[in-house]
N, C-alpha and C. Protein backbone atom coordinates (compact mmCIF):
# COMPACT_ATOMS: atom_id res chain seq x y z
N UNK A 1 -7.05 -14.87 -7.70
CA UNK A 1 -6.61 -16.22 -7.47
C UNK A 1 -5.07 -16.27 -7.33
N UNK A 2 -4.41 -16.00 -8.11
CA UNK A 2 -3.01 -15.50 -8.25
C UNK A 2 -2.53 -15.12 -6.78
N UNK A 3 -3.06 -13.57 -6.26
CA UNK A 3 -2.91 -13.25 -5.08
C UNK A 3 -3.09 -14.22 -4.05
N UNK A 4 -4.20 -15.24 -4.04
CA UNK A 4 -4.11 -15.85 -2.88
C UNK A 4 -2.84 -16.82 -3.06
N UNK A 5 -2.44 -17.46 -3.67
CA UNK A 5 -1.11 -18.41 -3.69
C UNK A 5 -0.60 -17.78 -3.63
N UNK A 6 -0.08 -16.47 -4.35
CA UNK A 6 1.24 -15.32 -3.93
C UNK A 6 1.59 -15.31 -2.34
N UNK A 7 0.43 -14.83 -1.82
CA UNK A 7 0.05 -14.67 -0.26
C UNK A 7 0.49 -15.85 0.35
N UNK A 8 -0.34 -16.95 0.33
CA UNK A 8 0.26 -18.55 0.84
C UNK A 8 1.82 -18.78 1.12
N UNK A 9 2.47 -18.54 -0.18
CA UNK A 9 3.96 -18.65 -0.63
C UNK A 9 4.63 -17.68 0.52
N UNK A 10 4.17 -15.91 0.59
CA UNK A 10 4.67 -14.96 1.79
C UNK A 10 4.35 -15.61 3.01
N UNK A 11 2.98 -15.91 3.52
CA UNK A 11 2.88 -16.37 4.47
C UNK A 11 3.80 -17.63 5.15
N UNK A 12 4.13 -18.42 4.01
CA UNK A 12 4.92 -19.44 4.23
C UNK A 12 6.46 -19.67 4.61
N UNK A 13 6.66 -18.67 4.11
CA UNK A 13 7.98 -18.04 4.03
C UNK A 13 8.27 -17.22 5.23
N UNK A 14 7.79 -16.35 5.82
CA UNK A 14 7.41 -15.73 6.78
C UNK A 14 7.93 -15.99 8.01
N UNK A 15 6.77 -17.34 8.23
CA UNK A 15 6.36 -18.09 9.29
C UNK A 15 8.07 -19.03 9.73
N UNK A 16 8.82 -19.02 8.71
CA UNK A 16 9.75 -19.92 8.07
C UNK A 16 11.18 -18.71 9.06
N UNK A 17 10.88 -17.48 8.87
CA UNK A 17 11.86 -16.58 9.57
C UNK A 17 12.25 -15.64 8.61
N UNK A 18 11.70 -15.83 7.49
CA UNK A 18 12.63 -14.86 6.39
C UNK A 18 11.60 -13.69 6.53
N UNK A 19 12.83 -12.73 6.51
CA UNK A 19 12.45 -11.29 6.66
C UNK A 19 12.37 -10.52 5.32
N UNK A 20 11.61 -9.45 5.24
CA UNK A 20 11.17 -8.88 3.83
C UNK A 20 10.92 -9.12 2.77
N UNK A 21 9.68 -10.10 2.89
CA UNK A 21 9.65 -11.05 1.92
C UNK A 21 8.24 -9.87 1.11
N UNK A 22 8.20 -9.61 0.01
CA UNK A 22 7.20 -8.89 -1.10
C UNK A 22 6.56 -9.71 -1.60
N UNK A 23 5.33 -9.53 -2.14
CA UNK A 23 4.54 -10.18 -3.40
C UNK A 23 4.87 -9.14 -4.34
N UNK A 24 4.45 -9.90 -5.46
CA UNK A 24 4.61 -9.22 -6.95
C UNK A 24 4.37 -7.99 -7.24
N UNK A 25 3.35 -7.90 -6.68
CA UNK A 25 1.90 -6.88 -6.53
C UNK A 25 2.42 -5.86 -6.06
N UNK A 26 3.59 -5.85 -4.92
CA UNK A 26 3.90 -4.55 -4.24
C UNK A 26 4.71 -3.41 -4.97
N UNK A 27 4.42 -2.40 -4.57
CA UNK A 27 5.16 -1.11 -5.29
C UNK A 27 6.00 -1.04 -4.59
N UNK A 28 6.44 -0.94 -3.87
CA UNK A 28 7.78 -0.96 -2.68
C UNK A 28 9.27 -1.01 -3.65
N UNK A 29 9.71 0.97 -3.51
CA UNK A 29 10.86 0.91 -4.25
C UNK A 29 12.04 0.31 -3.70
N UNK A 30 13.39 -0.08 -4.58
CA UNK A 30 14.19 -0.46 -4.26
C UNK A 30 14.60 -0.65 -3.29
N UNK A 31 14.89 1.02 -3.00
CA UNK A 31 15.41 1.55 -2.27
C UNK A 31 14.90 1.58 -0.44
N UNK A 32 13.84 1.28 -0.67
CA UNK A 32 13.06 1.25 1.12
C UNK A 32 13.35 -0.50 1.06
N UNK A 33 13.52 -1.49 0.06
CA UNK A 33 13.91 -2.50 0.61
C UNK A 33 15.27 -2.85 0.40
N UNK A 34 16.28 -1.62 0.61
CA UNK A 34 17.78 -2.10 0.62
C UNK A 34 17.85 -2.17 2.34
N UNK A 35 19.30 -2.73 2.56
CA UNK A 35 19.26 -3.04 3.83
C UNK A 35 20.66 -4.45 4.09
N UNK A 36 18.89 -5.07 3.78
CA UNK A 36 19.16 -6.53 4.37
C UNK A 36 18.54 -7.48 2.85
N UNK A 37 18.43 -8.98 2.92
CA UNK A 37 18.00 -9.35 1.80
C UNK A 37 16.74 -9.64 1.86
N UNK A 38 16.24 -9.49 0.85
CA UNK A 38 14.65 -9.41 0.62
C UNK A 38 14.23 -10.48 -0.54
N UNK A 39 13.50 -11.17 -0.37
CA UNK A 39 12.31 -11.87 -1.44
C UNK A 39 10.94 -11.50 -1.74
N UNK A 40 11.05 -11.69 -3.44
CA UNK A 40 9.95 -11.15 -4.10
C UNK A 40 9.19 -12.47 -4.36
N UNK A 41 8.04 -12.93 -4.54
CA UNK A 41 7.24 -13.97 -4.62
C UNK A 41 6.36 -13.26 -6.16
N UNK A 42 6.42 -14.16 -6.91
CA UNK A 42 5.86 -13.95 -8.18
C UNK A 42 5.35 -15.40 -8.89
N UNK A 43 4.13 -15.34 -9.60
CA UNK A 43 3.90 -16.58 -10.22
C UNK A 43 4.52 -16.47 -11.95
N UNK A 44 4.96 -17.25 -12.31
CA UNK A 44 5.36 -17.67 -13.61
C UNK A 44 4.90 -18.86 -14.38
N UNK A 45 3.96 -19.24 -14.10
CA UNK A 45 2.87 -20.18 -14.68
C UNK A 45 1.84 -20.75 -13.88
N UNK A 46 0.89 -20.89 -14.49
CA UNK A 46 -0.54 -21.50 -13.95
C UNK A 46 -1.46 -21.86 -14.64
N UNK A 47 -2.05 -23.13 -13.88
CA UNK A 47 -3.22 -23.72 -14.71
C UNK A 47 -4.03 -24.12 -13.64
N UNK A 48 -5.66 -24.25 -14.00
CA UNK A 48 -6.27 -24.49 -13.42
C UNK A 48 -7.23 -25.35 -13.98
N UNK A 49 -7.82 -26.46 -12.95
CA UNK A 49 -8.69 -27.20 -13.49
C UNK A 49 -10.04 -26.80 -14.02
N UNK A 50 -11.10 -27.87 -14.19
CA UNK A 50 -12.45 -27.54 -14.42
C UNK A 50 -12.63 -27.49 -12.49
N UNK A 51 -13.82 -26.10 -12.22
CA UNK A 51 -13.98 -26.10 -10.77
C UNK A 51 -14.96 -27.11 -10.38
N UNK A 52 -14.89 -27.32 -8.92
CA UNK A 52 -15.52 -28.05 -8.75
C UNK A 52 -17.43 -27.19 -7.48
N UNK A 53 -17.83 -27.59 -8.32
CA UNK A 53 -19.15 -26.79 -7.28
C UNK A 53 -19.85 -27.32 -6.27
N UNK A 54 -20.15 -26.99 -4.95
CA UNK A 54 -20.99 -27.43 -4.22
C UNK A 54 -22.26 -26.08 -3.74
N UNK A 55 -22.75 -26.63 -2.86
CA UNK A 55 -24.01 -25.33 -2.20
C UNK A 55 -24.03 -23.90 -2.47
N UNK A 56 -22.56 -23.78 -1.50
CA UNK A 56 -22.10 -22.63 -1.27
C UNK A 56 -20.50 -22.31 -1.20
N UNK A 57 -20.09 -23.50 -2.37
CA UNK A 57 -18.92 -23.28 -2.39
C UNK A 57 -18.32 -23.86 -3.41
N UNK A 58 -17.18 -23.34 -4.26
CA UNK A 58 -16.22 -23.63 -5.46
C UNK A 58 -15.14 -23.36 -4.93
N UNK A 59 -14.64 -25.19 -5.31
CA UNK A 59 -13.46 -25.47 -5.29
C UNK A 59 -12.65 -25.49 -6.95
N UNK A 60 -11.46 -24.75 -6.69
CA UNK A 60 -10.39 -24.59 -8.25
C UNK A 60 -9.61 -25.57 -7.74
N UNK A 61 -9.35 -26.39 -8.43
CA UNK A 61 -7.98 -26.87 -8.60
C UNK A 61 -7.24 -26.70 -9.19
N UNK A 62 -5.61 -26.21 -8.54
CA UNK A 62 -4.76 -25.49 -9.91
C UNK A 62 -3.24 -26.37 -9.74
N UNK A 63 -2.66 -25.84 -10.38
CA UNK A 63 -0.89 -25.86 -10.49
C UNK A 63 -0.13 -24.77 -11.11
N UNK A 64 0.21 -24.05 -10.14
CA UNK A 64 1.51 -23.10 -10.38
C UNK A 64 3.20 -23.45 -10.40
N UNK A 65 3.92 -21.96 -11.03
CA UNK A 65 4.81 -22.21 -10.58
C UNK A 65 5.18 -20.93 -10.44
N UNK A 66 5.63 -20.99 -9.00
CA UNK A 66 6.28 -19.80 -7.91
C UNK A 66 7.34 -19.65 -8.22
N UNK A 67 7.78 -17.89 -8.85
CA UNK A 67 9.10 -17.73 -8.80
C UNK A 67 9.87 -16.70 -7.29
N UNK A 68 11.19 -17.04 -6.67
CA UNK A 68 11.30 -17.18 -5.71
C UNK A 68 12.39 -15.81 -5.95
N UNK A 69 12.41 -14.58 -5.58
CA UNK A 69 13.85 -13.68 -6.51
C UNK A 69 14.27 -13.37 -4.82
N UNK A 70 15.07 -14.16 -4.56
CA UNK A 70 16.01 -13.19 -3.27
C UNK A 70 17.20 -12.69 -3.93
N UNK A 71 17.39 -11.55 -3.51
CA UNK A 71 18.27 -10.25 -3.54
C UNK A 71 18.80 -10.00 -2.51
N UNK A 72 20.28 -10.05 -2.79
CA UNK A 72 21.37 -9.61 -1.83
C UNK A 72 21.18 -8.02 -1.62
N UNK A 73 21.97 -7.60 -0.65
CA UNK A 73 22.73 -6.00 -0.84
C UNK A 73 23.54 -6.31 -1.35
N UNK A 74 24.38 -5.21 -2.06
CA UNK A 74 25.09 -5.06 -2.32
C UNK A 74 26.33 -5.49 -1.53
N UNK A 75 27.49 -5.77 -2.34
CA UNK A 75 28.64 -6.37 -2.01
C UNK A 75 28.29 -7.70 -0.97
N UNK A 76 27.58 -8.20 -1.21
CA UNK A 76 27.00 -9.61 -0.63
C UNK A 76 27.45 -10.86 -0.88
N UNK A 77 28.54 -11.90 -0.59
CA UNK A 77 28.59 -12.92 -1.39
C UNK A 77 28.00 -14.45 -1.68
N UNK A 78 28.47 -15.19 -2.50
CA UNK A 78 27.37 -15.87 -2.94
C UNK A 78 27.15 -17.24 -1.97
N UNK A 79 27.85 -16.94 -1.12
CA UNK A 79 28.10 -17.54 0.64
C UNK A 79 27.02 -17.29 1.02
N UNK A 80 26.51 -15.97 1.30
CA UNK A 80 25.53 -15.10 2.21
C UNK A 80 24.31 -15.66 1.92
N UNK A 81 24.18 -15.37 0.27
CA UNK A 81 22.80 -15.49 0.01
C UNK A 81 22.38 -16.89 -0.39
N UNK A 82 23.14 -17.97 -0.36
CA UNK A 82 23.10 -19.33 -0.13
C UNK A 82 23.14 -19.62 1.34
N UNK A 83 23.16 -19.12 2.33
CA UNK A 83 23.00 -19.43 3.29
C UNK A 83 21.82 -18.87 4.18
N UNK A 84 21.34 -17.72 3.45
CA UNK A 84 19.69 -17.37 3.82
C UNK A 84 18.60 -17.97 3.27
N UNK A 85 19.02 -18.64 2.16
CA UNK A 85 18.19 -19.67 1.23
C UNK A 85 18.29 -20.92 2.01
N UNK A 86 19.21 -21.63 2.83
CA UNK A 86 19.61 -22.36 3.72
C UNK A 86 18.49 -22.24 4.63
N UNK A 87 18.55 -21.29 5.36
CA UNK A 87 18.11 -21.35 6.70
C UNK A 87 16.58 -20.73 6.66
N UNK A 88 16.50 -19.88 5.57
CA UNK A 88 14.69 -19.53 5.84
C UNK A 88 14.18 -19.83 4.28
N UNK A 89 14.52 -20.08 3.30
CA UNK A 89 14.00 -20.71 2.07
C UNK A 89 13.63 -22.04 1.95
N UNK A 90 15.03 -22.65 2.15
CA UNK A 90 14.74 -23.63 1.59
C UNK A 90 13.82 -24.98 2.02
N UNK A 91 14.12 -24.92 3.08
CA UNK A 91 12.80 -25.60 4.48
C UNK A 91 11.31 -25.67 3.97
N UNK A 92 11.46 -24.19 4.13
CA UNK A 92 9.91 -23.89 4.41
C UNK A 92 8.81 -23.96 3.07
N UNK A 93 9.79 -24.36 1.64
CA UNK A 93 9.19 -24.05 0.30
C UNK A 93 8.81 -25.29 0.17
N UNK A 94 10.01 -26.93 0.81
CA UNK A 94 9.94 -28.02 0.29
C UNK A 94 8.70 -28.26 1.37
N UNK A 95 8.52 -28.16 2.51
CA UNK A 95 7.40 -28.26 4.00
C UNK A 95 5.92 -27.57 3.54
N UNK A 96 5.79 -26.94 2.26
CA UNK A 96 4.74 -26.36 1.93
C UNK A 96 4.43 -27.36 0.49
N UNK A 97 4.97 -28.67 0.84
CA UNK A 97 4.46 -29.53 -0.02
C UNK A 97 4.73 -28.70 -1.96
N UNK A 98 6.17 -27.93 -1.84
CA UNK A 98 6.54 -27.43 -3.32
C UNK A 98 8.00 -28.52 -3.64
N UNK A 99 7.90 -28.22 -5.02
CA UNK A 99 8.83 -28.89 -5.35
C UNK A 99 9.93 -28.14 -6.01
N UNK A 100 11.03 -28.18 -5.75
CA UNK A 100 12.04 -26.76 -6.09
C UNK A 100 11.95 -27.42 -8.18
N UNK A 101 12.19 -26.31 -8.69
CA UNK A 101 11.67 -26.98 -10.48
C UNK A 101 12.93 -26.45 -10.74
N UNK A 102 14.00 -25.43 -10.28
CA UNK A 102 15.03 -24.83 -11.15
C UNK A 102 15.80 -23.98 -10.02
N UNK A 103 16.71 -23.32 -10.15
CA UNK A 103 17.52 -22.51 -9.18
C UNK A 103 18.38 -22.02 -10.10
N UNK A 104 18.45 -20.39 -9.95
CA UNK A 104 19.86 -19.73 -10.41
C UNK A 104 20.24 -19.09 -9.64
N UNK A 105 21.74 -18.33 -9.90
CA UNK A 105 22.01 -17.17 -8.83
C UNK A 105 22.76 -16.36 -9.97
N UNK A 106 22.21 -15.20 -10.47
CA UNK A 106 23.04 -14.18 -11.37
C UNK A 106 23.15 -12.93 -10.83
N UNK A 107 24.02 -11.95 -11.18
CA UNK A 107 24.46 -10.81 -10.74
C UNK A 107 23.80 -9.92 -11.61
N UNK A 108 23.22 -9.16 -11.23
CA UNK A 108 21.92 -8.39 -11.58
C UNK A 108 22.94 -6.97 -11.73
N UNK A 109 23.56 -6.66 -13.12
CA UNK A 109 24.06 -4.72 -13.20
C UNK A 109 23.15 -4.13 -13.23
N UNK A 110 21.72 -4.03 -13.66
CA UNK A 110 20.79 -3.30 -13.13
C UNK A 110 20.95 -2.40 -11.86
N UNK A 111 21.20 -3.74 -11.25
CA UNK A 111 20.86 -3.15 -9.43
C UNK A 111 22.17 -3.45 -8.70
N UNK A 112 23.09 -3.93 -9.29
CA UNK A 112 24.83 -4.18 -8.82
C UNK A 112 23.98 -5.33 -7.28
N UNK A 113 23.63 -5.94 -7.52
CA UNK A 113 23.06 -7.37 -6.79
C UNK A 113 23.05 -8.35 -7.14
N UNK A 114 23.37 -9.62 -6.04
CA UNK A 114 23.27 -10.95 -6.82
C UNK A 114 21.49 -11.11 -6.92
N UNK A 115 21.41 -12.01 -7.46
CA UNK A 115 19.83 -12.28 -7.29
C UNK A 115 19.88 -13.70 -7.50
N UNK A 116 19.14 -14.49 -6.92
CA UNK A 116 19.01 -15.68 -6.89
C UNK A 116 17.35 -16.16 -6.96
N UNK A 117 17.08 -16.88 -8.02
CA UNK A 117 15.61 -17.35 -8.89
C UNK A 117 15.44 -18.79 -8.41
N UNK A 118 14.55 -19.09 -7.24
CA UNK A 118 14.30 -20.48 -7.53
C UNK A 118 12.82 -20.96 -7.91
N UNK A 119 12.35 -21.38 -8.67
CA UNK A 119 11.51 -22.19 -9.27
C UNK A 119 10.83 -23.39 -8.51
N UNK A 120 9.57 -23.10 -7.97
CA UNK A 120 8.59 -23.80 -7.15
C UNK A 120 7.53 -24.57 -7.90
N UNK A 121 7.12 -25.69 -8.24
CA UNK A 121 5.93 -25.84 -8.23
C UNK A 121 5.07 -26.49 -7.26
N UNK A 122 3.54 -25.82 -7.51
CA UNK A 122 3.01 -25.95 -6.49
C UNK A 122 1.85 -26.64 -6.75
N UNK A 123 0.65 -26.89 -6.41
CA UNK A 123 -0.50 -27.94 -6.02
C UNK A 123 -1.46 -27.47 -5.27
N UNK A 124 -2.81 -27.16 -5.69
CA UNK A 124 -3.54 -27.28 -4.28
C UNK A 124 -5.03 -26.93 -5.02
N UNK A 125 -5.94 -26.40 -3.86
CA UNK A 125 -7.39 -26.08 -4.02
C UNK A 125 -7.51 -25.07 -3.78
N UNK A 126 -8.14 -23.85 -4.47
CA UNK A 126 -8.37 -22.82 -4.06
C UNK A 126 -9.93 -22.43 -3.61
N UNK A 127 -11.12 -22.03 -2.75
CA UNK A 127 -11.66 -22.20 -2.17
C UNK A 127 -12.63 -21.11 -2.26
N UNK A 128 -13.69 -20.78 -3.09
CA UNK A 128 -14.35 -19.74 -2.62
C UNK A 128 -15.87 -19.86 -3.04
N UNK A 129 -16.48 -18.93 -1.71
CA UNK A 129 -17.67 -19.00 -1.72
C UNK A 129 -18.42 -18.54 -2.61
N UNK A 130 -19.31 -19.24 -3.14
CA UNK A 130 -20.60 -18.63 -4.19
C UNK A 130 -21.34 -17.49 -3.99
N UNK A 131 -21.89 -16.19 -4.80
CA UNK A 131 -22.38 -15.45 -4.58
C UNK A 131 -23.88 -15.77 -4.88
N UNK A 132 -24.42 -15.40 -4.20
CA UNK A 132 -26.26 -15.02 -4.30
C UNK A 132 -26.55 -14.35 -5.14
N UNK A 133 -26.94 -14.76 -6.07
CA UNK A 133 -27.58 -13.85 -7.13
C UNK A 133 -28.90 -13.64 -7.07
């Protein structure tokens, strides 16, 4: 379930122009995504309703909240990566019916990168078919 909103969020983003965008899920070292800047899509809370059943199909109703980690390269400033959040973030998160919940931008010594966290929540139905038993 997780994965499919993870997915939604990439897909959304995507479609939006932003390039190298990850789910959580991916192993993809650092290092094959240095370059250019990249976003990681991760959930940081969720709830879900009681489902709802029909024939051949259950509907979830949930509420998440999408955390958003774009990462500069190195020596990047905080110009750059506010202005890729500009032009392929920030559009496409509020157009996917999310609501921005928080925003940071900290300098990550880990990885000598800025990183910038924005905080989504989200809304919807998740959709799947019943098995035959």
């Amino acid at each position: 379930m997780l994965e499919t909103i993870i997915n939604s969020v990439k897909s959304e983003l995507e479609k939006a122009g932003a390039t190298s965008v990850y789910s959580a899920f991916d192993c993809v070292p650092l290092e094959k995504r240095a370059g250019n800047i990249f976003t990681v899509v991760d959930i940081c809370a969720f709830e879900s309703s009681a489902p709802i059943y029909s024939l051949n199909t259950v509907y979830v109703p949930y509420t998440a909240v999408a955390a958003l980690r774009i990462t500069a390269p190195e020596n990047c400033s905080m110009t750059d990566i506010y202005s890729y959040y500009d032009r392929y973030i920030g559009a496409s998160v509020t157009g996917a019916s999310g609501r921005i919940s928080g925003m940071t931008v900290k300098f990550d010594s880990n990885i000598r990168r800025l990183v910038m966290t924005v905080k989504v929540s989200l809304s919807g139905i998740i959709k799947a078919e019943r098995s035959a038993v």
